[in-house]
N, C-alpha and C. Protein backbone atom coordinates (compact mmCIF):
# COMPACT_ATOMS: atom_id res chain seq x y z
N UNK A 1 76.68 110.38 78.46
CA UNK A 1 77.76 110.89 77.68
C UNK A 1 78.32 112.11 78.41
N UNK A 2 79.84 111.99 78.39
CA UNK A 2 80.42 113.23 79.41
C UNK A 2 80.94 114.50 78.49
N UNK A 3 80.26 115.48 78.47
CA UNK A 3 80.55 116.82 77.55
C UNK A 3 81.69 117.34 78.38
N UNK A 4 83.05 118.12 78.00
CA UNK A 4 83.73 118.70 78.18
C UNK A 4 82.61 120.51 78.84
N UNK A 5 82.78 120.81 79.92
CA UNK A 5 82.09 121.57 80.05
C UNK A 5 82.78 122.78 79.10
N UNK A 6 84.06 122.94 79.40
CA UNK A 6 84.40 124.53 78.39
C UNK A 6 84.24 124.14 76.80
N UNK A 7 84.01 123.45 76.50
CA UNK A 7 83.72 122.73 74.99
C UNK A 7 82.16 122.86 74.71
N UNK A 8 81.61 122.43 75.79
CA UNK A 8 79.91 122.58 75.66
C UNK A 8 79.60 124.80 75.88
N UNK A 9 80.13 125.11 76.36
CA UNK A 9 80.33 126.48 76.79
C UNK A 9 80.51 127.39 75.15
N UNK A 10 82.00 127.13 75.05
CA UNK A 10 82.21 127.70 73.67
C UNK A 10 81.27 127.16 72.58
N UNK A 11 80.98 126.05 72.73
CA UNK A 11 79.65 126.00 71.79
C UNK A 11 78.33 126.88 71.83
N UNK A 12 77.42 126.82 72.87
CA UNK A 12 76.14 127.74 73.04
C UNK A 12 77.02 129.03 72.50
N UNK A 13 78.00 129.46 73.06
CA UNK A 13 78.35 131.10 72.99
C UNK A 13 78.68 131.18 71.37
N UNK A 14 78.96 130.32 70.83
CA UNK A 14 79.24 130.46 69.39
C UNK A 14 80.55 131.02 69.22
N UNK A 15 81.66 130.44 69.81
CA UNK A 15 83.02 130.83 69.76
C UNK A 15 83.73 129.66 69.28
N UNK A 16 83.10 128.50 68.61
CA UNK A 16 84.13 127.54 68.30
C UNK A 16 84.12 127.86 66.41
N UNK A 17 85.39 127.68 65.93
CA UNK A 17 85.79 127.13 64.91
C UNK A 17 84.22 126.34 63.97
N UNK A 18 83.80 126.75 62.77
CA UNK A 18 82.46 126.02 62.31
C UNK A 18 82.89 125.11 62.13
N UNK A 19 84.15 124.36 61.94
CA UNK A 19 84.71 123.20 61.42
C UNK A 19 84.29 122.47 62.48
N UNK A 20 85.37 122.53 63.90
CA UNK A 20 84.71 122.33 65.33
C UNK A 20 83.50 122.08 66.04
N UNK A 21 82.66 123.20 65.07
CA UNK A 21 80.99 123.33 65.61
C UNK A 21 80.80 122.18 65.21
N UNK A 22 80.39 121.87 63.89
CA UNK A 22 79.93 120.90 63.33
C UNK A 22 80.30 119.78 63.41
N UNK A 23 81.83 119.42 63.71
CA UNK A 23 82.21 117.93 64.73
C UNK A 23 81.45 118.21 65.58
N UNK A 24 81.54 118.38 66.74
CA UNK A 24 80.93 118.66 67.83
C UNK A 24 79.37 118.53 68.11
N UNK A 25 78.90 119.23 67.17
CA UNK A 25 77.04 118.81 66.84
C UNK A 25 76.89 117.75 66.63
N UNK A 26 77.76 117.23 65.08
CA UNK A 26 77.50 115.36 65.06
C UNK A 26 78.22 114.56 66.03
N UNK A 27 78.69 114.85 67.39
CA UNK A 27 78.94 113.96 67.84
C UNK A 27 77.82 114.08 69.25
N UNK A 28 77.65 115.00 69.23
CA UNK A 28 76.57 115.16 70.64
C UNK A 28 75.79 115.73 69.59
N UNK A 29 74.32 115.14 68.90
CA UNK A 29 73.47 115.37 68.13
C UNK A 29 72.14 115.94 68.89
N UNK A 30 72.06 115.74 70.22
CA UNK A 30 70.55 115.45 70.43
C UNK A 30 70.49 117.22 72.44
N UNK A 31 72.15 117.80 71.22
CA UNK A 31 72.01 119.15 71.98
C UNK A 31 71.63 120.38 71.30
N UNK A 32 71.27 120.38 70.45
CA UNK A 32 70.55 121.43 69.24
C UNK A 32 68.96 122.08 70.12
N UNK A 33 68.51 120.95 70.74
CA UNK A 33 67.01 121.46 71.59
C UNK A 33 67.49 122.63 72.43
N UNK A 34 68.78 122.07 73.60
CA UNK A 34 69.14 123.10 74.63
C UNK A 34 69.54 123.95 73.84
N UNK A 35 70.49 123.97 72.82
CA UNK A 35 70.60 125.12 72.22
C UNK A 35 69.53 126.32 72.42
N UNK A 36 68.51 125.44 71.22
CA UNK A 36 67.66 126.55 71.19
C UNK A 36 66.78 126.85 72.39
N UNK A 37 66.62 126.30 73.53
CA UNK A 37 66.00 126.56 74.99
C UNK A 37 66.99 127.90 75.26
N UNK A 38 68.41 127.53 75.36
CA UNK A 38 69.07 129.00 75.65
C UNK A 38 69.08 129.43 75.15
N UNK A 39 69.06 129.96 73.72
CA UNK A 39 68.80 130.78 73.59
C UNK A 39 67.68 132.00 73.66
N UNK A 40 66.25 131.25 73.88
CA UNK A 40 65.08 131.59 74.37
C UNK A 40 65.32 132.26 75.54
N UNK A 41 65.70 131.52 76.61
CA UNK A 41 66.19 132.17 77.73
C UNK A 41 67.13 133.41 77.83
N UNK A 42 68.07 133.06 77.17
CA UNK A 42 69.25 134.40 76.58
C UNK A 42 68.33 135.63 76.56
N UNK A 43 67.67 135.17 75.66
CA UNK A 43 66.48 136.60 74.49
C UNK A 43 65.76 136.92 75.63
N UNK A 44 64.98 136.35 76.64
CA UNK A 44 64.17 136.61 77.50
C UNK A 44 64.83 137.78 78.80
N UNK A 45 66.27 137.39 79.59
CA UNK A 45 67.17 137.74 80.43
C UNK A 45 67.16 139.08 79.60
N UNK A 46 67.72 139.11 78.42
CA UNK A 46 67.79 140.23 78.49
C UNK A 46 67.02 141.21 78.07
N UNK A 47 65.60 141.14 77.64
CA UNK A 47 64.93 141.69 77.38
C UNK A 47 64.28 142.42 78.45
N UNK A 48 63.88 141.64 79.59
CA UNK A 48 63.32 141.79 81.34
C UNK A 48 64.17 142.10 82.30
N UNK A 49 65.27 141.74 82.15
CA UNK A 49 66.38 141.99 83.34
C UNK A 49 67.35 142.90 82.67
N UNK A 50 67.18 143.64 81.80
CA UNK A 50 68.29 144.80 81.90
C UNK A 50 68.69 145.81 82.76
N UNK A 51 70.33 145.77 83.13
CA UNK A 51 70.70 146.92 84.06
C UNK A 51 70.02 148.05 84.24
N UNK A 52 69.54 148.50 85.12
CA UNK A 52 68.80 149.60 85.54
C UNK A 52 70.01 150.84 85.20
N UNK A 53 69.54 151.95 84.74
CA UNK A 53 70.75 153.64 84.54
C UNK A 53 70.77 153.77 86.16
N UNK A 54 71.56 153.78 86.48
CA UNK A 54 71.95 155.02 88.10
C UNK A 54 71.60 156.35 87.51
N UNK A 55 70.80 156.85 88.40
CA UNK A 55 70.56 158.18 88.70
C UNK A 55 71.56 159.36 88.83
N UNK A 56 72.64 158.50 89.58
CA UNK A 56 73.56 159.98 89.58
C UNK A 56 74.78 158.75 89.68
N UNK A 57 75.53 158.36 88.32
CA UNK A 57 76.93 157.27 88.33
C UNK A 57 78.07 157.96 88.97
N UNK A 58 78.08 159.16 88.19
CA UNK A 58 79.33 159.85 88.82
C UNK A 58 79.57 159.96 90.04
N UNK A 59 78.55 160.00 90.59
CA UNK A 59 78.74 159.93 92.76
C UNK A 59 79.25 158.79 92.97
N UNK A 60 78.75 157.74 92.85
CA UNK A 60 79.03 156.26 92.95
C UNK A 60 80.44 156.21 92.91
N UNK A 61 80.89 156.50 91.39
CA UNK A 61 82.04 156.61 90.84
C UNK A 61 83.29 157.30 91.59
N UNK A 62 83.12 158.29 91.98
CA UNK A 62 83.96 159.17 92.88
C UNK A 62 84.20 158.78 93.98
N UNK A 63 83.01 158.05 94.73
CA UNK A 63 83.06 157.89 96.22
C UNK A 63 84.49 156.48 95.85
N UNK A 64 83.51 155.23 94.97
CA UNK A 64 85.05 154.47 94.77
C UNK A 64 85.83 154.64 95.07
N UNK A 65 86.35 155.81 94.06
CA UNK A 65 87.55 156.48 93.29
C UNK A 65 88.29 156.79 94.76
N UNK A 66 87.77 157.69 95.58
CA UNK A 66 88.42 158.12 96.90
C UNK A 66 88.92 157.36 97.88
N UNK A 67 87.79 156.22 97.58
CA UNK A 67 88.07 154.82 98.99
C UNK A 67 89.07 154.47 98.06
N UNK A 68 89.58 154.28 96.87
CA UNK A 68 90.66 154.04 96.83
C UNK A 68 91.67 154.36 96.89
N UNK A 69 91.97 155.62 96.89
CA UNK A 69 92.98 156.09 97.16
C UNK A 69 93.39 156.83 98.34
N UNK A 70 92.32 156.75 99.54
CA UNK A 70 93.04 156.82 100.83
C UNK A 70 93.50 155.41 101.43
N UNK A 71 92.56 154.29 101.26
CA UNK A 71 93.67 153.27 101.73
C UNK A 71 94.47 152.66 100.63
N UNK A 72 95.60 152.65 101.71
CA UNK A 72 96.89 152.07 101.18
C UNK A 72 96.84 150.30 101.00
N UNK A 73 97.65 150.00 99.31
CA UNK A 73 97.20 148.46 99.40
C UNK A 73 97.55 148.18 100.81
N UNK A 74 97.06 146.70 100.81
CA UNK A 74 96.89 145.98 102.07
C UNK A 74 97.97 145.22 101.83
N UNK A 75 99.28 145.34 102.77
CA UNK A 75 100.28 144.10 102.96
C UNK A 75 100.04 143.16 104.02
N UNK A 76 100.62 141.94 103.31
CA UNK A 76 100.39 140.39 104.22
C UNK A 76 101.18 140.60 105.29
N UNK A 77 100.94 141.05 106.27
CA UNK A 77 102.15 140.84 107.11
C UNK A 77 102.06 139.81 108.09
N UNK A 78 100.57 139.16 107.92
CA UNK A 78 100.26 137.72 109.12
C UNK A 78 101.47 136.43 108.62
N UNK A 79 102.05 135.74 109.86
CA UNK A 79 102.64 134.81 109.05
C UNK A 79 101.71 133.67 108.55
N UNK A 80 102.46 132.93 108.36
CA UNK A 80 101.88 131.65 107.75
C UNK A 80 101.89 130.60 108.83
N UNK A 81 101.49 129.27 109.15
CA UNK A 81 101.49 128.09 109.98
C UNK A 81 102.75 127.62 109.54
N UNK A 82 102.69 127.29 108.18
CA UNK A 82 103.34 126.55 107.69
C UNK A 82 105.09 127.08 106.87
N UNK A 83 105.62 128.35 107.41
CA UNK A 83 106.43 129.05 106.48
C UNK A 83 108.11 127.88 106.75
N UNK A 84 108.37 128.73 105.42
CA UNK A 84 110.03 127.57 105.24
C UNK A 84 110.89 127.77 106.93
N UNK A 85 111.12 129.15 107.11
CA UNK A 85 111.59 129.08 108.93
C UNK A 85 110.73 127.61 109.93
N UNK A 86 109.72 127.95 110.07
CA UNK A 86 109.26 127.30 111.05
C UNK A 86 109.02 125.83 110.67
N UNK A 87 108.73 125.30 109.72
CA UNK A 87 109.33 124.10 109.11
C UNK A 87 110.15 123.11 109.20
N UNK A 88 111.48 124.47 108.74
CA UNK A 88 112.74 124.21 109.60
C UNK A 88 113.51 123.65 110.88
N UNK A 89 112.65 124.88 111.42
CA UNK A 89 112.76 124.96 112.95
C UNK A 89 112.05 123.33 113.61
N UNK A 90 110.50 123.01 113.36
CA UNK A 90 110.00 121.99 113.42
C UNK A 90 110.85 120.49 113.29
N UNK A 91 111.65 120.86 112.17
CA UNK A 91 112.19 119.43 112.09
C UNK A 91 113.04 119.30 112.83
N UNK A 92 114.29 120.16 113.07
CA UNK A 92 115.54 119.87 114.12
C UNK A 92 115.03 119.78 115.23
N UNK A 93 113.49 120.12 115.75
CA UNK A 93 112.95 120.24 116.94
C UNK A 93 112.69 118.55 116.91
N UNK A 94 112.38 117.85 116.15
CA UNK A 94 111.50 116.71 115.95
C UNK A 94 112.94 115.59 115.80
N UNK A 95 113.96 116.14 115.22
CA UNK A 95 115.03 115.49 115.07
C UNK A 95 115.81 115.27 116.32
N UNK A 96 115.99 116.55 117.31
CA UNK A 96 116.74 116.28 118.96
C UNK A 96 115.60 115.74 119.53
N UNK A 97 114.32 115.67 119.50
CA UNK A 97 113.38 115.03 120.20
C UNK A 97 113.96 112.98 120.01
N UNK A 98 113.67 112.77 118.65
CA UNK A 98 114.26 111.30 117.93
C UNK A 98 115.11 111.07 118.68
N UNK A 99 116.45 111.46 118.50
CA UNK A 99 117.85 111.33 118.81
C UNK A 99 117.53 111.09 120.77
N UNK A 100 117.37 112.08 121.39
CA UNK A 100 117.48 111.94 123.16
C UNK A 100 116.58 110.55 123.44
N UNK A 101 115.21 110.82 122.63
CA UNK A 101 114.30 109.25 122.99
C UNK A 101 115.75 107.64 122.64
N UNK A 102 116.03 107.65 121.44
CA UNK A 102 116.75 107.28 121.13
C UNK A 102 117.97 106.58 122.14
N UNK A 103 118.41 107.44 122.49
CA UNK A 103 120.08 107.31 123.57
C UNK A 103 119.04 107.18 124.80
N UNK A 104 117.72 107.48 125.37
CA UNK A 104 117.48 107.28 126.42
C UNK A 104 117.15 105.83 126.59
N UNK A 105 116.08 105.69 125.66
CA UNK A 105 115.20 104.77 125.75
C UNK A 105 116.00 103.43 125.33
N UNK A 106 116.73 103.23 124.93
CA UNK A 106 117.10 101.90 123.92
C UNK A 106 118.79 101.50 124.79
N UNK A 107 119.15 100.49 125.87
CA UNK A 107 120.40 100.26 126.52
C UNK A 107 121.72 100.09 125.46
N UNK A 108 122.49 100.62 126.09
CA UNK A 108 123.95 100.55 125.06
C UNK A 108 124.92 99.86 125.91
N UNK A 109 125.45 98.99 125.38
CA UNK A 109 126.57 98.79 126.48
C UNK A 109 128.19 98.68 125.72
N UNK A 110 129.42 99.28 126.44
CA UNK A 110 130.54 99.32 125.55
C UNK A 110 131.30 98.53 124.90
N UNK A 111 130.60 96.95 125.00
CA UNK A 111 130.95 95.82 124.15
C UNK A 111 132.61 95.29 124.50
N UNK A 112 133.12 96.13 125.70
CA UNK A 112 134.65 95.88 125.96
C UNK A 112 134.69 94.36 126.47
N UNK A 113 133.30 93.93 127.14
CA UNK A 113 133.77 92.31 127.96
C UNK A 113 132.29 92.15 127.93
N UNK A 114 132.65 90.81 126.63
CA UNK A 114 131.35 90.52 126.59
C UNK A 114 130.40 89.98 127.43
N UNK A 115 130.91 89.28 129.29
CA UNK A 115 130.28 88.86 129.58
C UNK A 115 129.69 89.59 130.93
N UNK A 116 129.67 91.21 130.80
CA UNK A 116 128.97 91.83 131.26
C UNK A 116 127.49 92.02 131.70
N UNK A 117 126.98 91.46 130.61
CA UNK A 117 125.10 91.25 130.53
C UNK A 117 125.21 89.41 130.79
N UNK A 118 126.06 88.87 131.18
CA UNK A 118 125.77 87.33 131.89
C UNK A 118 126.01 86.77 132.99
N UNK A 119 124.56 86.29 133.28
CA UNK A 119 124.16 86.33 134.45
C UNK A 119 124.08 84.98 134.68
N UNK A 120 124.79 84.38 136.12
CA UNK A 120 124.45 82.90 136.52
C UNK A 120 124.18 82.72 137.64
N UNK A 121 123.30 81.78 138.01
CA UNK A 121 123.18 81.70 139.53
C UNK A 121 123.05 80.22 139.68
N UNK A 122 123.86 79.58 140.91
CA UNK A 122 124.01 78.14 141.32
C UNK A 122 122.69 77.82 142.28
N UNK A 123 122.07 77.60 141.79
CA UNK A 123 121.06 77.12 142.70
C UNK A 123 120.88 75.54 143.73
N UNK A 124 121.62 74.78 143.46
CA UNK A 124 121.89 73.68 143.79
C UNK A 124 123.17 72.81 143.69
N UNK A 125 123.81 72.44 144.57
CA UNK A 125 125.10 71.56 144.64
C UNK A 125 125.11 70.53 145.40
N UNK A 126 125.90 69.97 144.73
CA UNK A 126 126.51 68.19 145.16
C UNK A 126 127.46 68.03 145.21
N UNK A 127 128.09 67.84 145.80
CA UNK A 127 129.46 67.42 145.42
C UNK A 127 129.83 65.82 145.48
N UNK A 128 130.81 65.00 145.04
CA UNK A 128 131.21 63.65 144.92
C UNK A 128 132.70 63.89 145.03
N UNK A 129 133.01 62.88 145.80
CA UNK A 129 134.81 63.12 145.47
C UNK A 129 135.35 62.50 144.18
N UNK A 130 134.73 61.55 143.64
CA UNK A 130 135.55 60.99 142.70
C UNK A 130 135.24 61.92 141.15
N UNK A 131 134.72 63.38 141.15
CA UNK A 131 134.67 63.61 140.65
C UNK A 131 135.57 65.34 140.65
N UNK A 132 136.49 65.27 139.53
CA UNK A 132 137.09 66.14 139.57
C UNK A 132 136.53 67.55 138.36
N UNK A 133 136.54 68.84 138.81
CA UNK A 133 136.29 69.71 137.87
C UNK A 133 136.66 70.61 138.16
N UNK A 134 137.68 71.29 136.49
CA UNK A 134 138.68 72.01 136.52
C UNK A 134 137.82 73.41 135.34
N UNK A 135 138.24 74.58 135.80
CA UNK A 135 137.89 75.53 135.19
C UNK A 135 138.86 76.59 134.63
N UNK A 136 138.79 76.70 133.07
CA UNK A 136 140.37 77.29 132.24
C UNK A 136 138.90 78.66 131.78
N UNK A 137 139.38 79.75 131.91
CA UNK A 137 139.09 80.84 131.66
C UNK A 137 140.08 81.62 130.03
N UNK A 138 139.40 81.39 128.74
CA UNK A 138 140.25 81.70 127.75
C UNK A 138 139.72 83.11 127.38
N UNK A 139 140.39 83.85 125.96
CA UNK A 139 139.07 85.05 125.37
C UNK A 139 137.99 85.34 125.76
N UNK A 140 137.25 84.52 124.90
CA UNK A 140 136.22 84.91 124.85
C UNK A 140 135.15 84.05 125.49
N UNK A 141 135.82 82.86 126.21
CA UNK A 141 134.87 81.41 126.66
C UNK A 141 135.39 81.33 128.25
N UNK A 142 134.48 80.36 128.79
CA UNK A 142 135.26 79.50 130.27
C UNK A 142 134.87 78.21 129.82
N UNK A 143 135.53 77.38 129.91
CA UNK A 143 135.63 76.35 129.73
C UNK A 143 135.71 75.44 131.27
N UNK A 144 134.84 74.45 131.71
CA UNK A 144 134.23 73.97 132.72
C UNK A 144 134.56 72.08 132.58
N UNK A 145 135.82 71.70 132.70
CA UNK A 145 135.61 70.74 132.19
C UNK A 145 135.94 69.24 133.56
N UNK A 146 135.16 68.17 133.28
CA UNK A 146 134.02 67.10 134.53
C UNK A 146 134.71 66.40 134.58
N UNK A 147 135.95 65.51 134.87
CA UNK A 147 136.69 64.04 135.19
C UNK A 147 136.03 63.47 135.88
N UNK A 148 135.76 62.37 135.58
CA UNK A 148 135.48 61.25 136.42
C UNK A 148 133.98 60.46 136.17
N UNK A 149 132.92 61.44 135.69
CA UNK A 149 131.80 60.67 135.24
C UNK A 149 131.94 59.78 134.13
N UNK A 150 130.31 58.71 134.90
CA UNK A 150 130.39 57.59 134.22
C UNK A 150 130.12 58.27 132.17
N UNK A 151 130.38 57.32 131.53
CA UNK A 151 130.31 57.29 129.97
C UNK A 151 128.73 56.92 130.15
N UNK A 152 128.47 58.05 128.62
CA UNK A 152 126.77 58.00 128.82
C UNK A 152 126.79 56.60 127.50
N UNK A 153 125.15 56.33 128.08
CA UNK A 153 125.28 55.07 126.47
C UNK A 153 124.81 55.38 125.22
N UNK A 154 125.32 54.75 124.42
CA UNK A 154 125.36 55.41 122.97
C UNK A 154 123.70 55.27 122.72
N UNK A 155 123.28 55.37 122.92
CA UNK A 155 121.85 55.73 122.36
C UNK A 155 121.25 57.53 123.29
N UNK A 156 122.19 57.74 124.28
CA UNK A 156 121.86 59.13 124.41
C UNK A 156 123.82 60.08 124.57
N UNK A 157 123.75 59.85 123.80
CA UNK A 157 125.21 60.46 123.37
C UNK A 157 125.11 61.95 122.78
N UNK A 158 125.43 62.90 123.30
CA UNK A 158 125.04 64.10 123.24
C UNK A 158 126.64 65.10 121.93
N UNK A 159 127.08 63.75 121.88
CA UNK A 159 128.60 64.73 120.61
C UNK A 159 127.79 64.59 119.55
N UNK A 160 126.52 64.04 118.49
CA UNK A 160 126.43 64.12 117.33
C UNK A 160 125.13 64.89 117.42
């Protein structure tokens, strides 16, 4: 069973409400023993361990009294790791770091002609005379087009 510790606290000390007390007893019934253990203990502490008198308080007292009032409070003046400036500072540092990786690392190209990044290479030729091929350069295409070859047969017909 989980006791609220400041609930179990104000109980031994005898600071709750009797209304309170007595919920509290009948619901945790079987704490009446510790009760009375601390209080045994209570009675004992202070019967054996009472503050000793100082011999001379007022010395004690004075010497305090003086250390306090030659030093001056103590101001924070260490910074912090973590303060709102450097934070700051950290991120726009972390942000032009992003950005240069960014434009360095990753290719851009100005998209004016798209066939800038295409690349062909003829590796092999034949030529036939009875075959004619004419090349129309439009927008955005080249168009490459074959006169004269034979008709393929309809079982490998490459239009559907």
């Amino acid at each position: 069973m989980k006791i609220s510790e400041q609930k179990y606290t104000a109980w031994l000390d005898g600071l709750m409400r009797p209304d309170e007390a007595k919920n509290f007893e009948n619901a945790h019934g079987s704490l009446e023993i510790e009760k009375s253990e601390f209080l045994k203990l209570k009675s004992l502490l202070k019967q054996f361990y009472s503050a000793r008198p100082l011999k001379n308080p007022e010395f004690f007292n004075s010497q305090i009294l003086l250390k306090i009032q030659e030093s001056p409070p103590a101001k924070l003046t260490g910074r912090t790791w973590l303060g709102i400036p450097r934070l700051a500072w950290s991120g726009l540092i972390v942000l032009a770091v992003g950005f240069s990786c960014f434009f360095a690392l990753i290719p851009h190209n100005n998209g004016s002609d798209p066939r800038t990044g295409y690349v062909a290479e003829v590796l092999k030729t034949r030529t036939d005379p009875k075959i004619k091929a004419t090349v129309d350069n439009q927008k955005n295409m080249t168009i490459i087009q074959l006169e004269g070859l034979d008709k393929l047969p309809a079982d490998q017909d490459l239009s559907h």
